[in-house]
C-alpha atoms as a PDB file:
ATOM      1  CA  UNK A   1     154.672  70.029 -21.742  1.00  0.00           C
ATOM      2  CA  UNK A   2     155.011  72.820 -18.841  1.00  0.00           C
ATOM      3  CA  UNK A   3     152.421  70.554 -17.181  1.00  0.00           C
ATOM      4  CA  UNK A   4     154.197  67.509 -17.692  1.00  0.00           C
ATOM      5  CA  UNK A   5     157.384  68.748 -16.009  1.00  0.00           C
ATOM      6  CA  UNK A   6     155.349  70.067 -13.319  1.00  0.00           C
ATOM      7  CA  UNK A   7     153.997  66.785 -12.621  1.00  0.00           C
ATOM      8  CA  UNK A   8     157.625  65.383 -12.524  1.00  0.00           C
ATOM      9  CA  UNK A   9     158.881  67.298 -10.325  1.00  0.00           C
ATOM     10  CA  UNK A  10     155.978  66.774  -7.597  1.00  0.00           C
ATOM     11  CA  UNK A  11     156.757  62.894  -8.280  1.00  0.00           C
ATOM     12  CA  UNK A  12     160.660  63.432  -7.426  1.00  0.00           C
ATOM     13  CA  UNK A  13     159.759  65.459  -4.976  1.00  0.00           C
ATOM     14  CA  UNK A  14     157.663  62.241  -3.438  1.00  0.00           C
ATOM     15  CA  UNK A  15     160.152  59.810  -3.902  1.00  0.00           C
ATOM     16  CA  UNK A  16     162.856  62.261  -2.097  1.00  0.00           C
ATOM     17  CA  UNK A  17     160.502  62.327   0.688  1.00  0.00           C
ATOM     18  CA  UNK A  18     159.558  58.410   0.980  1.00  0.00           C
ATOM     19  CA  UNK A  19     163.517  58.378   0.750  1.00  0.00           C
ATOM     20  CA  UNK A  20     164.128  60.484   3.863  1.00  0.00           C
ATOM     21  CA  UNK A  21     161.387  58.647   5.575  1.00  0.00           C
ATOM     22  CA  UNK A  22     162.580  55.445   5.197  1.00  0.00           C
ATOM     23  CA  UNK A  23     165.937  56.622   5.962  1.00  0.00           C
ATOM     24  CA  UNK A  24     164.920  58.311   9.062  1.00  0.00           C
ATOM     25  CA  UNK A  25     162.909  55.022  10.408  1.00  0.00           C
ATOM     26  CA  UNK A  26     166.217  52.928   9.614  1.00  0.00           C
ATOM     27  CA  UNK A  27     168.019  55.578  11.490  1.00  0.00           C
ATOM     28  CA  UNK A  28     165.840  55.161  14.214  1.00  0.00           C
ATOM     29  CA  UNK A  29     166.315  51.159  14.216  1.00  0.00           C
ATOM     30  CA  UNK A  30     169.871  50.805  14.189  1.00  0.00           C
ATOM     31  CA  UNK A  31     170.970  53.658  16.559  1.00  0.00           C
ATOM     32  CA  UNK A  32     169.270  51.896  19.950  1.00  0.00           C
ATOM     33  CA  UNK A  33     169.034  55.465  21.261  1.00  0.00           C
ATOM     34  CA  UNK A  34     168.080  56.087  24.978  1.00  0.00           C
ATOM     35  CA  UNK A  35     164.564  57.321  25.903  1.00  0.00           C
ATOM     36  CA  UNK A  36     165.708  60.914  25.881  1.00  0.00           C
ATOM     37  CA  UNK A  37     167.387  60.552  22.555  1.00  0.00           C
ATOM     38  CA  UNK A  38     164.662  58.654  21.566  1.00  0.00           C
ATOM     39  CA  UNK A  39     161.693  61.329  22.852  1.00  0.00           C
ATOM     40  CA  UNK A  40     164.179  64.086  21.520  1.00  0.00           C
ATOM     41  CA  UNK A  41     164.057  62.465  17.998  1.00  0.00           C
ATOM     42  CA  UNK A  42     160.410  61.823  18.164  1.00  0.00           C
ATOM     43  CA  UNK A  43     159.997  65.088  18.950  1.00  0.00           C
ATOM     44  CA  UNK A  44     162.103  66.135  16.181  1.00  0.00           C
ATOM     45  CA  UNK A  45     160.203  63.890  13.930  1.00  0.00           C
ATOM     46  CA  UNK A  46     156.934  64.723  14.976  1.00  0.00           C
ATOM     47  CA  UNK A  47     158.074  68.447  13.914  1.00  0.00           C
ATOM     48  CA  UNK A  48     159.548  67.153  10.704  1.00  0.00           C
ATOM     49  CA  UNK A  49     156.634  64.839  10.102  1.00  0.00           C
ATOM     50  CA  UNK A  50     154.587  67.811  10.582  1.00  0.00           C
ATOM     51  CA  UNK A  51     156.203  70.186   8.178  1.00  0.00           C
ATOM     52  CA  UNK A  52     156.010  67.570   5.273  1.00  0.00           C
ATOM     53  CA  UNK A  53     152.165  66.796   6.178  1.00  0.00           C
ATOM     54  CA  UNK A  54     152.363  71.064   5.880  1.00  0.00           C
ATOM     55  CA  UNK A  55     154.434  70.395   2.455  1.00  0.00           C
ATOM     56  CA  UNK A  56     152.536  67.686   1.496  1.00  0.00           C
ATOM     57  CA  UNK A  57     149.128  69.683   2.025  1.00  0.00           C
ATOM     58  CA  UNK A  58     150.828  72.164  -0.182  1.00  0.00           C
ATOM     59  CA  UNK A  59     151.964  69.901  -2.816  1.00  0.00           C
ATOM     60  CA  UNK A  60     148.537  68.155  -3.395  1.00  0.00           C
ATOM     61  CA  UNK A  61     146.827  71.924  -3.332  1.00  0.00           C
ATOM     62  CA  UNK A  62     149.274  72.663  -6.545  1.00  0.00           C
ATOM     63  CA  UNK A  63     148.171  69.220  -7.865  1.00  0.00           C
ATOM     64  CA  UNK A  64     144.707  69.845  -7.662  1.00  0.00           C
ATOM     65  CA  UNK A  65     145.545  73.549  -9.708  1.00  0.00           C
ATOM     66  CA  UNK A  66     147.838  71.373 -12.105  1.00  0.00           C
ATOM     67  CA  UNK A  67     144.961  68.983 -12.560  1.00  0.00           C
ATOM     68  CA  UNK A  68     142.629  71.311 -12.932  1.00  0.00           C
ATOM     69  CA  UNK A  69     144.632  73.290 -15.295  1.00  0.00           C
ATOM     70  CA  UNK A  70     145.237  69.943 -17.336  1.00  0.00           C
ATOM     71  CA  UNK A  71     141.126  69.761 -17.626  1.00  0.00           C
ATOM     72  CA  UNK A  72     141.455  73.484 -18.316  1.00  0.00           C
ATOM     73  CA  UNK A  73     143.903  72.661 -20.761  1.00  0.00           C
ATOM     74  CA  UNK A  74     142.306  69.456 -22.459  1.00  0.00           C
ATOM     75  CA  UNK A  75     138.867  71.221 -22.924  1.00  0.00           C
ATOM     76  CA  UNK A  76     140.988  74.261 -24.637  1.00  0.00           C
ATOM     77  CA  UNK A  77     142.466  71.133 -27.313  1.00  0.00           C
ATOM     78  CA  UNK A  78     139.280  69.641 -27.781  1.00  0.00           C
ATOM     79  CA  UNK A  79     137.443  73.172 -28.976  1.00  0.00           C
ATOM     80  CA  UNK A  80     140.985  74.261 -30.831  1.00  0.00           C
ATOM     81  CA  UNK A  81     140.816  70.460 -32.522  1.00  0.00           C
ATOM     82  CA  UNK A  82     136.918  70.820 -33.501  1.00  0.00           C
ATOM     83  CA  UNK A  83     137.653  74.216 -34.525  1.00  0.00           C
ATOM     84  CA  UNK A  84     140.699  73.193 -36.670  1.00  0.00           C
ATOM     85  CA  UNK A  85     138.856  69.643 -38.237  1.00  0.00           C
ATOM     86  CA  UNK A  86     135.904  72.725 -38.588  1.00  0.00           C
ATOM     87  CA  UNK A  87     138.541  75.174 -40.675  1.00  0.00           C
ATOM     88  CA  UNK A  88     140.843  72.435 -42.590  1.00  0.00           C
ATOM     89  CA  UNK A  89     138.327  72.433 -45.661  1.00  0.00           C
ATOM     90  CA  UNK A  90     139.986  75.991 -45.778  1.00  0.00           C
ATOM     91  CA  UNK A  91     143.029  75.056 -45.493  1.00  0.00           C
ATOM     92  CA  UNK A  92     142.695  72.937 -48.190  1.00  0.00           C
ATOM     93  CA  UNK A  93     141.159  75.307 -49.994  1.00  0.00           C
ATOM     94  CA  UNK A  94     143.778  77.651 -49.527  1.00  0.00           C
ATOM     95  CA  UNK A  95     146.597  75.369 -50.584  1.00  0.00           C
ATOM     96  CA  UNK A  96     144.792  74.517 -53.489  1.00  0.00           C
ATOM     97  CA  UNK A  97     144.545  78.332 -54.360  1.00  0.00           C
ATOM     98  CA  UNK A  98     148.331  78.680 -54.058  1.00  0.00           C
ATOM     99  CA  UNK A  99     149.114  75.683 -56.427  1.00  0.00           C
ATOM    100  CA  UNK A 100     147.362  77.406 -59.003  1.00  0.00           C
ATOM    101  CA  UNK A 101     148.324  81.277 -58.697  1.00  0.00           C
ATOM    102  CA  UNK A 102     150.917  83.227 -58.372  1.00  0.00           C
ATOM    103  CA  UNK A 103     150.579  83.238 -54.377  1.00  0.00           C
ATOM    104  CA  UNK A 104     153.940  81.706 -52.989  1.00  0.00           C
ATOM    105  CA  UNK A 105     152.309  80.386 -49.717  1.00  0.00           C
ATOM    106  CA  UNK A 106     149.147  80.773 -48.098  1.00  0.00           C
ATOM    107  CA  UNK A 107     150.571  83.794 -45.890  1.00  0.00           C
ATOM    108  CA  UNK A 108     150.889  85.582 -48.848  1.00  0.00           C
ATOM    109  CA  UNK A 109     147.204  85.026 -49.230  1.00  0.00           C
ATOM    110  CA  UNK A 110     146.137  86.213 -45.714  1.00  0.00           C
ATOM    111  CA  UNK A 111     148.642  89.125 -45.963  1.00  0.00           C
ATOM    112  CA  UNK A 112     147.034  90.246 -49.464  1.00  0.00           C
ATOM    113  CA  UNK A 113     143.513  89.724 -47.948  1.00  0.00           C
ATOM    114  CA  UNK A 114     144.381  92.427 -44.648  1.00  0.00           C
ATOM    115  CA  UNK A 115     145.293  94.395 -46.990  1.00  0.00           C
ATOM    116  CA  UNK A 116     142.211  94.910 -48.493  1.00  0.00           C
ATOM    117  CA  UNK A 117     140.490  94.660 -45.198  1.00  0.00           C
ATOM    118  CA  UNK A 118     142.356  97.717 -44.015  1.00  0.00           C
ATOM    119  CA  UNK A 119     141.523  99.123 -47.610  1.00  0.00           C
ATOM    120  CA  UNK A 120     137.838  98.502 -47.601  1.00  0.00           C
ATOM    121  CA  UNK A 121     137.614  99.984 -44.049  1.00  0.00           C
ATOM    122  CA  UNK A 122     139.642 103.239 -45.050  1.00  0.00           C
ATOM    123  CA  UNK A 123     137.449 103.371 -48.438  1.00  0.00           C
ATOM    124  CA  UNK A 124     134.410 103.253 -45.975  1.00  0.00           C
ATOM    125  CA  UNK A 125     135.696 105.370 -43.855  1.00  0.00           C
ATOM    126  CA  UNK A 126     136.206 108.072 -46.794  1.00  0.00           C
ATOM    127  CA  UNK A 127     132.446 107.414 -48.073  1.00  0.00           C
ATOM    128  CA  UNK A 128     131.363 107.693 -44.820  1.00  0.00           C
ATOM    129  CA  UNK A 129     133.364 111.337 -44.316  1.00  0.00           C
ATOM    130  CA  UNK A 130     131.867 112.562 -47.901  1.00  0.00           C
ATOM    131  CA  UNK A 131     128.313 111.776 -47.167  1.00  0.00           C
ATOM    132  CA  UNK A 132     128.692 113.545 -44.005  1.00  0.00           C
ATOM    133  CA  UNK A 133     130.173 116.473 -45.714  1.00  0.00           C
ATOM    134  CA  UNK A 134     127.242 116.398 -48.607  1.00  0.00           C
ATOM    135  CA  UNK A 135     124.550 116.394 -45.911  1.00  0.00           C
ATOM    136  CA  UNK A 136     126.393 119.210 -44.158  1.00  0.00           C
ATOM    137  CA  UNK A 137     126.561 121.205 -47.434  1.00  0.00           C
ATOM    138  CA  UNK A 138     122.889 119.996 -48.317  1.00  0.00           C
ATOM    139  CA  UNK A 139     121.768 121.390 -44.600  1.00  0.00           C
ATOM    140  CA  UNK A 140     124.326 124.317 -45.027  1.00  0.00           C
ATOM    141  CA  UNK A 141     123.351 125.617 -49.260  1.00  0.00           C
ATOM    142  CA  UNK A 142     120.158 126.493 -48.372  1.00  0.00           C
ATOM    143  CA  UNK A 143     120.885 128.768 -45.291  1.00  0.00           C
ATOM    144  CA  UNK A 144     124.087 130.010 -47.762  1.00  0.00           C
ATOM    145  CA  UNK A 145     121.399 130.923 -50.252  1.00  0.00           C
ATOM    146  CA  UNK A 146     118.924 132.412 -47.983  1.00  0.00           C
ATOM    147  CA  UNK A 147     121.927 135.073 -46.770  1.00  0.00           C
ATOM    148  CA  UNK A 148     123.210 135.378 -50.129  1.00  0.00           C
ATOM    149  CA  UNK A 149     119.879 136.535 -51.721  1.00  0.00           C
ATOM    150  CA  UNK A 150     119.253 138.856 -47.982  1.00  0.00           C
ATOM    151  CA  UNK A 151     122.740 140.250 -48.616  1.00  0.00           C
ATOM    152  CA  UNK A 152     121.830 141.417 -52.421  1.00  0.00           C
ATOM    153  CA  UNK A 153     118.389 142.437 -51.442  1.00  0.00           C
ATOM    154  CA  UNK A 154     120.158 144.922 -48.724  1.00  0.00           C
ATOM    155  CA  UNK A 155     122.362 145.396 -51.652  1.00  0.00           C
ATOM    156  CA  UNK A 156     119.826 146.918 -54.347  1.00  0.00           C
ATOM    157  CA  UNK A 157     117.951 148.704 -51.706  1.00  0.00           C
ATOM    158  CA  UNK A 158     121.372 150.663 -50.789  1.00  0.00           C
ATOM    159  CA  UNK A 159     121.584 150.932 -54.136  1.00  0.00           C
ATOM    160  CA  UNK A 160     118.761 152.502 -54.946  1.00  0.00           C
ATOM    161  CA  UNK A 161     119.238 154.586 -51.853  1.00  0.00           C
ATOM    162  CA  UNK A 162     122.299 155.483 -53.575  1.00  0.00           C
ATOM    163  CA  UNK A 163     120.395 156.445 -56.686  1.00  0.00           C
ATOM    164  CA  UNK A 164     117.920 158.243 -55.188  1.00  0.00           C
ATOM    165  CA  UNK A 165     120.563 160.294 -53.540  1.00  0.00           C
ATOM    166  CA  UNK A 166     122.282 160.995 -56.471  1.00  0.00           C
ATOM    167  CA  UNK A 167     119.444 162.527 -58.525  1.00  0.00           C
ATOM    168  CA  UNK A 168     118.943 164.690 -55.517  1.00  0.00           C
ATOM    169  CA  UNK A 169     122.260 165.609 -55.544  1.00  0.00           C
ATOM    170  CA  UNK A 170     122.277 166.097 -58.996  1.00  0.00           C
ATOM    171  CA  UNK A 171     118.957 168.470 -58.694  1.00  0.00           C
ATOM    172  CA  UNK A 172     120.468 170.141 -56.378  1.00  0.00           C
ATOM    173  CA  UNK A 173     123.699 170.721 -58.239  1.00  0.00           C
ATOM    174  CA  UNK A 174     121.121 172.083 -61.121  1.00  0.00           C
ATOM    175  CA  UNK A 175     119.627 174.235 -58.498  1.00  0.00           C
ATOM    176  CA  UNK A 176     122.721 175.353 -57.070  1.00  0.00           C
ATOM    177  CA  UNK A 177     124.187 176.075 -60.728  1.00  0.00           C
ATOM    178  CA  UNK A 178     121.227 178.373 -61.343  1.00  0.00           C
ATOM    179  CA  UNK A 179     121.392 179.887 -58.482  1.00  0.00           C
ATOM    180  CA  UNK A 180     125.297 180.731 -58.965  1.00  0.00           C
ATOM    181  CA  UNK A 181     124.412 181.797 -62.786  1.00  0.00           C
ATOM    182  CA  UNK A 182     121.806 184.179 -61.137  1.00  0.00           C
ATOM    183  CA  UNK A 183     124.784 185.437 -58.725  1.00  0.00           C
ATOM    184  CA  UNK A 184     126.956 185.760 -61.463  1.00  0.00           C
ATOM    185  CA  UNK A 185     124.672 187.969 -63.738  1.00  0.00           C
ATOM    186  CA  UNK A 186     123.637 190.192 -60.163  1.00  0.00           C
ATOM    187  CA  UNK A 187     127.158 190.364 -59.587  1.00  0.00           C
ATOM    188  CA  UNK A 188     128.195 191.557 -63.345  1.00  0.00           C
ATOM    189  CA  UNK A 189     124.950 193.961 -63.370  1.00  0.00           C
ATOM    190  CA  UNK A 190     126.374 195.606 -59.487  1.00  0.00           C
ATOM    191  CA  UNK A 191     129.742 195.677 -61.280  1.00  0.00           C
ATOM    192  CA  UNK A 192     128.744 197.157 -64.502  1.00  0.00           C
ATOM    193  CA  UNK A 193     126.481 200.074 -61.949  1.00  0.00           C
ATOM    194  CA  UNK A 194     129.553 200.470 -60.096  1.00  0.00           C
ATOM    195  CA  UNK A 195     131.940 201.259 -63.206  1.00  0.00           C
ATOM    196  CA  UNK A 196     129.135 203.973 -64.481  1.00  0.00           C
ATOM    197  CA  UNK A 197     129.546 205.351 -61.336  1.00  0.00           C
ATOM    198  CA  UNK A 198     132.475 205.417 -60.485  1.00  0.00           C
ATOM    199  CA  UNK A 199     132.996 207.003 -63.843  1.00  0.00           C
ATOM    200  CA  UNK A 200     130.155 209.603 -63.076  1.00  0.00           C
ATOM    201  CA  UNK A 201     131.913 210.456 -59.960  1.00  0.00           C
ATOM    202  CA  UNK A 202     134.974 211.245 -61.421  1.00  0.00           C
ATOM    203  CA  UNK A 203     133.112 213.082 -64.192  1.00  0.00           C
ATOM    204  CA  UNK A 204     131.500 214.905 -61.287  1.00  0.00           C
ATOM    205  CA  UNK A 205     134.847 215.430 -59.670  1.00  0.00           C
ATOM    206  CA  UNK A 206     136.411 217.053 -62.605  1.00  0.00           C
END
């Protein structure tokens, strides 16, 4: 349609100018100018004549674009016309579909199939996140494990660091206990020798 007004207006635009021309010639005719009205108007239209040949050079240039985009334009139809003869079993398909569902139109149809287009792709997506997370935690457990079991085999040798420092703490408590029992008795026998005499002394004394 765009095209078709184009095309229009380049043929108006023709007929104004065969218009002028023939105007300008009958002009020319009656008038009976002199010479130098006569050079001064050839002149004139020699410069007019010129600018239309410079309009008219124009004017075919954007009717070779229009007619190209016409051939543009009527290749475009014939593919979009295959393609639609190509897609009407569909079509027909689809109407047929709606006839006998619940489907109001065949929008409805196209709208409930997006749908699960988007929903497929998001439920792939999700898949596709999980099995990356189960091969990370399949590459990750074992290296988890491997620490884990390092961590409690540091563990149980503190620990029995721990133990063996606590029975030699505990031997030495023994020792020490012993030891202060021994200290004890020396210090009860020293006291006892220093009562008898203290008490000799003071026997001594009186």
């Amino acid at each position: 349609q765009a095209f078709t007004e184009r095309m229009e207006a380049l043929a108006e635009q023709w007929r104004e100018l065969h218009a002028r021309r023939a105007q300008l010639k009958a002009h020319v005719v009656r008038s009976g100018m002199t010479v130098k009205e006569n050079e001064r108007l050839r002149t004139q239209a020699l410069k007019k004549a010129k600018e239309e040949k410079e309009q008219n050079t124009r004017k075919e240039s954007e009717l070779l674009g229009a007619k190209r985009e016409l051939e543009a334009l009527t290749e475009q139809h014939q593919k979009l016309s295959k393609k639609l003869l190509k897609y009407s079993v569909f079509k027909r398909y689809l109407e047929n579909v709606v006839e006998n569902s619940q489907f109001r139109d065949i929008e409805d149809i196209i709208s409930l199939y997006k749908a699960l287009v988007r929903t497929r792709r998001d439920l792939v997506q999700s898949q596709w996140g999980q099995r990356q997370l189960a091969e990370q935690a399949t590459v990750l457990l074992p290296r988890l494990r491997a620490e884990r079991e390092a961590e409690m085999l540091q563990c149980r040798d503190e620990l029995g660091q721990l133990k063996e420092s606590l029975a030699r703490a505990r031997r030495d408590i023994l020792q020490w206990e012993r030891r202060c029992a021994e200290l004890q008795d020396r210090a009860a026998r020293k006291a006892t020798e220093l009562r008898s005499l203290s008490m000799a002394i003071h026997s001594l004394f009186q």
